[in-house]
PDB file of N, CA and C in Angstrom:
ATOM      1  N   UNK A   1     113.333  84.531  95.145  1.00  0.00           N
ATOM      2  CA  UNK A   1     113.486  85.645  96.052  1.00  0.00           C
ATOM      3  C   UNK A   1     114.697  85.387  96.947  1.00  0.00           C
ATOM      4  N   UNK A   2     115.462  86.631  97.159  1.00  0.00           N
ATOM      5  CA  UNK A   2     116.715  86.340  97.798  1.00  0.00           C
ATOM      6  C   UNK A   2     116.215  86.837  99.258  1.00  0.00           C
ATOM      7  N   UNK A   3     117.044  86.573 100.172  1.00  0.00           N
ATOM      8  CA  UNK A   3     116.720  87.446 101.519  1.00  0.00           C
ATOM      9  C   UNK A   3     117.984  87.565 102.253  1.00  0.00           C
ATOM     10  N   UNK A   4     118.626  88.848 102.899  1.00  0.00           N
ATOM     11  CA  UNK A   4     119.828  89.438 103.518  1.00  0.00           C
ATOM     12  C   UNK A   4     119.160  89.342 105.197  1.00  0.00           C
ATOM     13  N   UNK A   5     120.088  89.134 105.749  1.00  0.00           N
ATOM     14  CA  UNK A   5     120.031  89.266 107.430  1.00  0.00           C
ATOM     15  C   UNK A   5     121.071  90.244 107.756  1.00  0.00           C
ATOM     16  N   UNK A   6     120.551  91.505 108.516  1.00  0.00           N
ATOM     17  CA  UNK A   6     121.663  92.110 108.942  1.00  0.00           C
ATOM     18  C   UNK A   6     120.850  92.651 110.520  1.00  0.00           C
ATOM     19  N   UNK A   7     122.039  93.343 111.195  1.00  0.00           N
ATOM     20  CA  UNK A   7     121.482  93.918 112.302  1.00  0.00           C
ATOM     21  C   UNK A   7     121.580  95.483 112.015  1.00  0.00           C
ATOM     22  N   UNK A   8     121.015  96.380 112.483  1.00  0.00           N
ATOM     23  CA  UNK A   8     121.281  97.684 112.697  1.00  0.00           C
ATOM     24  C   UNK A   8     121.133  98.066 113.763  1.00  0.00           C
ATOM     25  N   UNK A   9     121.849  99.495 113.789  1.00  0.00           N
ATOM     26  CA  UNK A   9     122.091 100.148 115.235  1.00  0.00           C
ATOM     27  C   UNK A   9     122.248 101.677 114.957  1.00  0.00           C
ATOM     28  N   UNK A  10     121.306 102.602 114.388  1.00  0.00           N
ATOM     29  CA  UNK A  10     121.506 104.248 114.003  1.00  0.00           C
ATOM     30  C   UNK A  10     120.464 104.706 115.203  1.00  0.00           C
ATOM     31  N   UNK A  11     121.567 105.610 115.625  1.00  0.00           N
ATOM     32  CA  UNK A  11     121.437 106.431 116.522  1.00  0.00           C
ATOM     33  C   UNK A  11     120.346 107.758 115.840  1.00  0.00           C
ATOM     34  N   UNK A  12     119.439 107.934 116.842  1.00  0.00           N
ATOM     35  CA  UNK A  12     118.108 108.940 116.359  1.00  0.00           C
ATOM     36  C   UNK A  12     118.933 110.405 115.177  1.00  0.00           C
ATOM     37  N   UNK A  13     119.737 110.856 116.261  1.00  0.00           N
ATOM     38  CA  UNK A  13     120.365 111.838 115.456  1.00  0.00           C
ATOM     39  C   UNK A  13     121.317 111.607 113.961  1.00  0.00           C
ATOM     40  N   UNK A  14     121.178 110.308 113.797  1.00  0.00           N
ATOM     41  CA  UNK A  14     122.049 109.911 112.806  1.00  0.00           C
ATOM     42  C   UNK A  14     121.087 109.632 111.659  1.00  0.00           C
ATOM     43  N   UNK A  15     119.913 108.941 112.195  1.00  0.00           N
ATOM     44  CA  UNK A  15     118.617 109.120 110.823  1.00  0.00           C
ATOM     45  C   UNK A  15     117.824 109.907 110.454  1.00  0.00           C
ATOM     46  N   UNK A  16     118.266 111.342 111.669  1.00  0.00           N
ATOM     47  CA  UNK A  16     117.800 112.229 111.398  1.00  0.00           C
ATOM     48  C   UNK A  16     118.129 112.554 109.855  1.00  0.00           C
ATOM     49  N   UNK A  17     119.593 112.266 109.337  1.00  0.00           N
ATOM     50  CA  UNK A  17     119.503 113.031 108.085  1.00  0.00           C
ATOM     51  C   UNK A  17     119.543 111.709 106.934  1.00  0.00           C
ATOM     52  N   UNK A  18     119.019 110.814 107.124  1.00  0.00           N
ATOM     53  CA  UNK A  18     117.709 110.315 106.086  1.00  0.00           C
ATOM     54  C   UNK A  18     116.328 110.445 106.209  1.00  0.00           C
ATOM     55  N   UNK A  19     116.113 110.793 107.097  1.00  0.00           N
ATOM     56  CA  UNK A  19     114.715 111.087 107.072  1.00  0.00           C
ATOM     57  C   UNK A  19     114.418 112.653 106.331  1.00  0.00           C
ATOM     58  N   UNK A  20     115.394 113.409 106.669  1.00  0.00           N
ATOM     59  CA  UNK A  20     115.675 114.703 106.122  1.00  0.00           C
ATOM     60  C   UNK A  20     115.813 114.479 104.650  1.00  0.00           C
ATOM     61  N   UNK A  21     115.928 113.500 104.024  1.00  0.00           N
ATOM     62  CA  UNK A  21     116.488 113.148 102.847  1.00  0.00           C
ATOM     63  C   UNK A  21     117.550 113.184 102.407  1.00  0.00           C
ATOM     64  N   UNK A  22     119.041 113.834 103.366  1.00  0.00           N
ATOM     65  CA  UNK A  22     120.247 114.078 103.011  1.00  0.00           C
ATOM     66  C   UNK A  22     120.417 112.983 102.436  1.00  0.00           C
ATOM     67  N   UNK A  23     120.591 111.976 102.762  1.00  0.00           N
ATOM     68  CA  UNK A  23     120.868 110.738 102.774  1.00  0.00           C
ATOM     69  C   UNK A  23     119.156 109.652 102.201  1.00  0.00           C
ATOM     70  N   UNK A  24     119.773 108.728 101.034  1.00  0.00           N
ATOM     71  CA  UNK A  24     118.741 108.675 100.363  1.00  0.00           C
ATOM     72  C   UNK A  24     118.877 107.035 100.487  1.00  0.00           C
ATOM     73  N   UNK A  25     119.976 106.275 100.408  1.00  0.00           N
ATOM     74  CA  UNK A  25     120.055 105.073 101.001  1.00  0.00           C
ATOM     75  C   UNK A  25     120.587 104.742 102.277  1.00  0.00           C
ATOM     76  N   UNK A  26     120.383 103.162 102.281  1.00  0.00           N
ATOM     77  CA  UNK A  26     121.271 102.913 103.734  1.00  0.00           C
ATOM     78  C   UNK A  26     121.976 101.729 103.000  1.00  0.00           C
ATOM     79  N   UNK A  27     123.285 101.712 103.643  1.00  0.00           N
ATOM     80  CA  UNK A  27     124.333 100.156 103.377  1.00  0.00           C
ATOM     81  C   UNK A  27     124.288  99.724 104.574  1.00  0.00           C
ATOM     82  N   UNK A  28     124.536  98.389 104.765  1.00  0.00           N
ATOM     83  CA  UNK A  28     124.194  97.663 105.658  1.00  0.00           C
ATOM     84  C   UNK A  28     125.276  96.064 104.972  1.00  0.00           C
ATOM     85  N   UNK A  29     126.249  95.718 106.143  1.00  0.00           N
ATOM     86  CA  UNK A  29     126.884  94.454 106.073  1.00  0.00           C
ATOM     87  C   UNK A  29     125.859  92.972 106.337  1.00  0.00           C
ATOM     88  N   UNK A  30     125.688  92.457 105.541  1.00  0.00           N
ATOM     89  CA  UNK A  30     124.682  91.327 105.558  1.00  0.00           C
ATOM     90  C   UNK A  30     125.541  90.094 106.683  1.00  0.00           C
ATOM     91  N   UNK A  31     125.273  89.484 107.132  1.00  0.00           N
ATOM     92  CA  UNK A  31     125.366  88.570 108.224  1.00  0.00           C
ATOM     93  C   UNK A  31     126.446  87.575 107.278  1.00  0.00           C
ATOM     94  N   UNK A  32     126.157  87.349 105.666  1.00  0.00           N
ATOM     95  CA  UNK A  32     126.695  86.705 104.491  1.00  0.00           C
ATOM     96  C   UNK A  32     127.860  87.266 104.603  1.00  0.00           C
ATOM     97  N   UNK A  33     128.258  88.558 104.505  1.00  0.00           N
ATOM     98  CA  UNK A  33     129.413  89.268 104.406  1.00  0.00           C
ATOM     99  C   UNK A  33     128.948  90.024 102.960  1.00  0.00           C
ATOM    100  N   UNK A  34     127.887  90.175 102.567  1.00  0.00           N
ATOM    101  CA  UNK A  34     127.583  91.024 101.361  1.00  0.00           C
ATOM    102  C   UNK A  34     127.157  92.691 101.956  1.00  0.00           C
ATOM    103  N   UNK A  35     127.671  93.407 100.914  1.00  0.00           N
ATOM    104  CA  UNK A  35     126.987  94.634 101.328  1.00  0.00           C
ATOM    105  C   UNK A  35     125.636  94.901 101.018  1.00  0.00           C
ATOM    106  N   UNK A  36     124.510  95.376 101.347  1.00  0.00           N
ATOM    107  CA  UNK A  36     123.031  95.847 101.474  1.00  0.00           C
ATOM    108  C   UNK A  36     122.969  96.935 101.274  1.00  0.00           C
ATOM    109  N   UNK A  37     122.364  97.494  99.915  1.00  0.00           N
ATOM    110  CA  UNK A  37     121.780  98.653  99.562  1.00  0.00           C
ATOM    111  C   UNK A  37     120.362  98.734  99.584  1.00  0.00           C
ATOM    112  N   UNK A  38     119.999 100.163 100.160  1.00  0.00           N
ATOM    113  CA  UNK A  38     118.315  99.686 100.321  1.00  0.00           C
ATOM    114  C   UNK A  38     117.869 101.407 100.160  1.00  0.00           C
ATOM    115  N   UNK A  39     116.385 101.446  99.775  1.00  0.00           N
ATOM    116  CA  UNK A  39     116.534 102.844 100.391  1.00  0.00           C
ATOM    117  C   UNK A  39     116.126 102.964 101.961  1.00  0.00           C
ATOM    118  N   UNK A  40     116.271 104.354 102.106  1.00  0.00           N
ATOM    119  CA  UNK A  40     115.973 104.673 103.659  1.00  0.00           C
ATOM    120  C   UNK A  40     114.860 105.016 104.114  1.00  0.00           C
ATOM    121  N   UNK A  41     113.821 105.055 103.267  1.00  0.00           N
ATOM    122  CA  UNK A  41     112.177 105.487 103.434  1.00  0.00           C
ATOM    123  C   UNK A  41     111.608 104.476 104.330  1.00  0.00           C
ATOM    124  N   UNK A  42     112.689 102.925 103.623  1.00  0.00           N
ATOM    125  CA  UNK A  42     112.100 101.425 103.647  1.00  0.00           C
ATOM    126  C   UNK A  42     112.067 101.351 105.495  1.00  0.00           C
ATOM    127  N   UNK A  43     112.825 102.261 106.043  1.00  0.00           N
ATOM    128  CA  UNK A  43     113.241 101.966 107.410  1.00  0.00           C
ATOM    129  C   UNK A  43     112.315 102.744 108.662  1.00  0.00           C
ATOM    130  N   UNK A  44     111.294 103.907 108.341  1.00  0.00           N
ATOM    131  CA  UNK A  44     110.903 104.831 108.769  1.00  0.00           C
ATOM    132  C   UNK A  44     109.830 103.904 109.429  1.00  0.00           C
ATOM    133  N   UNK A  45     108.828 102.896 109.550  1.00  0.00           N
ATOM    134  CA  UNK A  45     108.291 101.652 110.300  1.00  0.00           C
ATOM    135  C   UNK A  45     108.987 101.629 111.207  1.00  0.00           C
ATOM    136  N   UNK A  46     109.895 101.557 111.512  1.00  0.00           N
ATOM    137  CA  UNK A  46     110.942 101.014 112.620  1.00  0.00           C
ATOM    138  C   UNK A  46     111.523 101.835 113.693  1.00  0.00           C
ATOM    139  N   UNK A  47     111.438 103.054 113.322  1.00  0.00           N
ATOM    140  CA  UNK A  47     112.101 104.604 113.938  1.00  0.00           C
ATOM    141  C   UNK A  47     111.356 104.694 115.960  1.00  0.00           C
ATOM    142  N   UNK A  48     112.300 104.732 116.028  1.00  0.00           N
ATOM    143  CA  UNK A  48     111.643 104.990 117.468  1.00  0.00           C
ATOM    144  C   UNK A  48     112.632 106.130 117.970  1.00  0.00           C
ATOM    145  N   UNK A  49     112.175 106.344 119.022  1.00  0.00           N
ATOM    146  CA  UNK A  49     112.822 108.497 119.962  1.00  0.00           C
ATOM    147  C   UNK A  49     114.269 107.661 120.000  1.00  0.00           C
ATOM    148  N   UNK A  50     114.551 106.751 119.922  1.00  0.00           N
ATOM    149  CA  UNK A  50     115.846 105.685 120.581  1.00  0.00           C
ATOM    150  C   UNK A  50     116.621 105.972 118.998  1.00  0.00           C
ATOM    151  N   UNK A  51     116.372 106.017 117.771  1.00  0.00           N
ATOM    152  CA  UNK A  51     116.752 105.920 116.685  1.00  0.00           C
ATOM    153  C   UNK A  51     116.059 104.254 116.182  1.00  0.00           C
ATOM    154  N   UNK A  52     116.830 103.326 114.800  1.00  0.00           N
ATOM    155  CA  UNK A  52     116.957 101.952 114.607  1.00  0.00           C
ATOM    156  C   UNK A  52     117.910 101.162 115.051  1.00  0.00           C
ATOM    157  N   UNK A  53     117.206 100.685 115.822  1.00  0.00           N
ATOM    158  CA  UNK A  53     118.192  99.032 116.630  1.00  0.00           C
ATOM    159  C   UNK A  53     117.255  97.694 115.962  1.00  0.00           C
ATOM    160  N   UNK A  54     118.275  96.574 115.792  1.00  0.00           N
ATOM    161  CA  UNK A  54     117.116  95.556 115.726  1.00  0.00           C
ATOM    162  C   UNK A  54     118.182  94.530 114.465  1.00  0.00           C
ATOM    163  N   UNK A  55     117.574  93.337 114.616  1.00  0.00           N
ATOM    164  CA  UNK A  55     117.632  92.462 113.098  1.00  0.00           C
ATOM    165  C   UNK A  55     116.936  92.527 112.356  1.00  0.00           C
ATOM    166  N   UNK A  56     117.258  92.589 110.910  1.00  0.00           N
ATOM    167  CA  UNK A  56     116.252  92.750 110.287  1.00  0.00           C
ATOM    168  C   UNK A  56     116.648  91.472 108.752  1.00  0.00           C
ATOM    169  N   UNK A  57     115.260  91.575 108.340  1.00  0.00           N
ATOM    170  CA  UNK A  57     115.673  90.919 106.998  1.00  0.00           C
ATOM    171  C   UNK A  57     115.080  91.345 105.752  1.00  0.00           C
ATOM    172  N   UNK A  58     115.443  91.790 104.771  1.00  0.00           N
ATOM    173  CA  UNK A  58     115.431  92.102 103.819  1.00  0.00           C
ATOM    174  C   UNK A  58     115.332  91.527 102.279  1.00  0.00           C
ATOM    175  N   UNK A  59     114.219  91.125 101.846  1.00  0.00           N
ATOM    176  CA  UNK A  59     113.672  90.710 100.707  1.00  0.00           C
ATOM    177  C   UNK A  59     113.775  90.849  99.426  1.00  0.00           C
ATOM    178  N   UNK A  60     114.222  90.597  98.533  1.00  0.00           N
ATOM    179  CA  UNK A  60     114.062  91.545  97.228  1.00  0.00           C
ATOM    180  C   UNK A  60     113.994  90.070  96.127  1.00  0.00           C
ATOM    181  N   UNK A  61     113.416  90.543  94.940  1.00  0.00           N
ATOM    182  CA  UNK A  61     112.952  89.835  93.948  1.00  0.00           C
ATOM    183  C   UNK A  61     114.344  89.431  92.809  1.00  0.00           C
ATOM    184  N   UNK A  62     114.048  89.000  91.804  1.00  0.00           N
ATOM    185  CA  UNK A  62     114.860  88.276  90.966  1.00  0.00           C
ATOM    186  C   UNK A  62     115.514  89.791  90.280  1.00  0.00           C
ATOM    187  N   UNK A  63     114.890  90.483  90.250  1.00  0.00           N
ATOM    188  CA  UNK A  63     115.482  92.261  89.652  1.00  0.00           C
ATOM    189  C   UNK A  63     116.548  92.698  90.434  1.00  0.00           C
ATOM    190  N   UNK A  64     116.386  92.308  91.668  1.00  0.00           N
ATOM    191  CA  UNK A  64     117.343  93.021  93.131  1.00  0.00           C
ATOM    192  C   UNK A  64     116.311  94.109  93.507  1.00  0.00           C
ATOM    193  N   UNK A  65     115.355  94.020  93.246  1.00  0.00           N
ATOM    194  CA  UNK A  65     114.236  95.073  93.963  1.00  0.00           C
ATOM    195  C   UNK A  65     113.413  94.819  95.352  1.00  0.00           C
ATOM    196  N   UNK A  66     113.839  95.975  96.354  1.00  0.00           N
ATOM    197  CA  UNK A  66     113.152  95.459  97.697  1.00  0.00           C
ATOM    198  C   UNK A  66     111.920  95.081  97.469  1.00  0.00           C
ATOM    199  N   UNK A  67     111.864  93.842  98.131  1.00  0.00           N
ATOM    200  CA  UNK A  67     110.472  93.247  98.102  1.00  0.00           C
ATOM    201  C   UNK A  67     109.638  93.515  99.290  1.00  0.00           C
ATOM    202  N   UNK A  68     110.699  93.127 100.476  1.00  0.00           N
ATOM    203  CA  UNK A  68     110.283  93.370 102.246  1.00  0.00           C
ATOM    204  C   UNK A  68     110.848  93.552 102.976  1.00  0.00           C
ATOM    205  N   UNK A  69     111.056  94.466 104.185  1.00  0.00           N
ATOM    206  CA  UNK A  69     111.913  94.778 105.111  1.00  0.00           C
ATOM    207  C   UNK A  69     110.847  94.355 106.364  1.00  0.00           C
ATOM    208  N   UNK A  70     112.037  93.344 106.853  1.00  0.00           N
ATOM    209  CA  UNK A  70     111.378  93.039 108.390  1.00  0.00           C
ATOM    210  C   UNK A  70     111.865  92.641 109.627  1.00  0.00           C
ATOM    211  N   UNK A  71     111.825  93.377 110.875  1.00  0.00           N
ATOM    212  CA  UNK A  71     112.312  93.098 111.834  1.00  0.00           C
ATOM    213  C   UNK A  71     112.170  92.040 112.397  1.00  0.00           C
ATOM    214  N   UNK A  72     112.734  91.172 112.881  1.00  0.00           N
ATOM    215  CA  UNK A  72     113.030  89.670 113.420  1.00  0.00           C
ATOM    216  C   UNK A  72     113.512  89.745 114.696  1.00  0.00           C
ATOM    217  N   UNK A  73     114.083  90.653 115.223  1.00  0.00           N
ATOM    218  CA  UNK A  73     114.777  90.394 116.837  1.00  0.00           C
ATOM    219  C   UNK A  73     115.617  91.792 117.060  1.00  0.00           C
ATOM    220  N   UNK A  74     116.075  91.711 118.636  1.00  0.00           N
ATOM    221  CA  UNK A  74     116.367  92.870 119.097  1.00  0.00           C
ATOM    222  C   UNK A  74     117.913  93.121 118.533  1.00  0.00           C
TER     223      UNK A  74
END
């Protein structure tokens, strides 16, 4: 199992349109310097009136399939 560290910072009105479904993934710069593809459903746990802020880390199996998304710090 691999695992990505990144931080995020989307502003409420900005996930408004993944949650809308416009938008069906999220990219995200890994702490590694790799880019992070994920979907955006994976993030809706986390949503607060503020939008997503936070560290998070991100799980996925020997396929590249999300395994776990989890917040770790502010």
């Amino acid at each position: 199992m691999r695992e990505f560290h990144f931080r995020l910072n989307i502003p409420a009105h900005e996930y408004l349109a993944y949650y809308q479904g416009a938008a069906r993934e999220v990219v995200a710069m890994s702490a590694e310097g790799l880019r992070v593809r994920f979907p955006a459903d994976a993030l809706r746990p986390f949503v607060t009136h503020a939008g997503i802020q936070g560290a998070f880390v991100l799980r996925v199996g020997a396929d590249n399939k999300l395994q776990s998304l989890q917040r770790v710090g502010d």
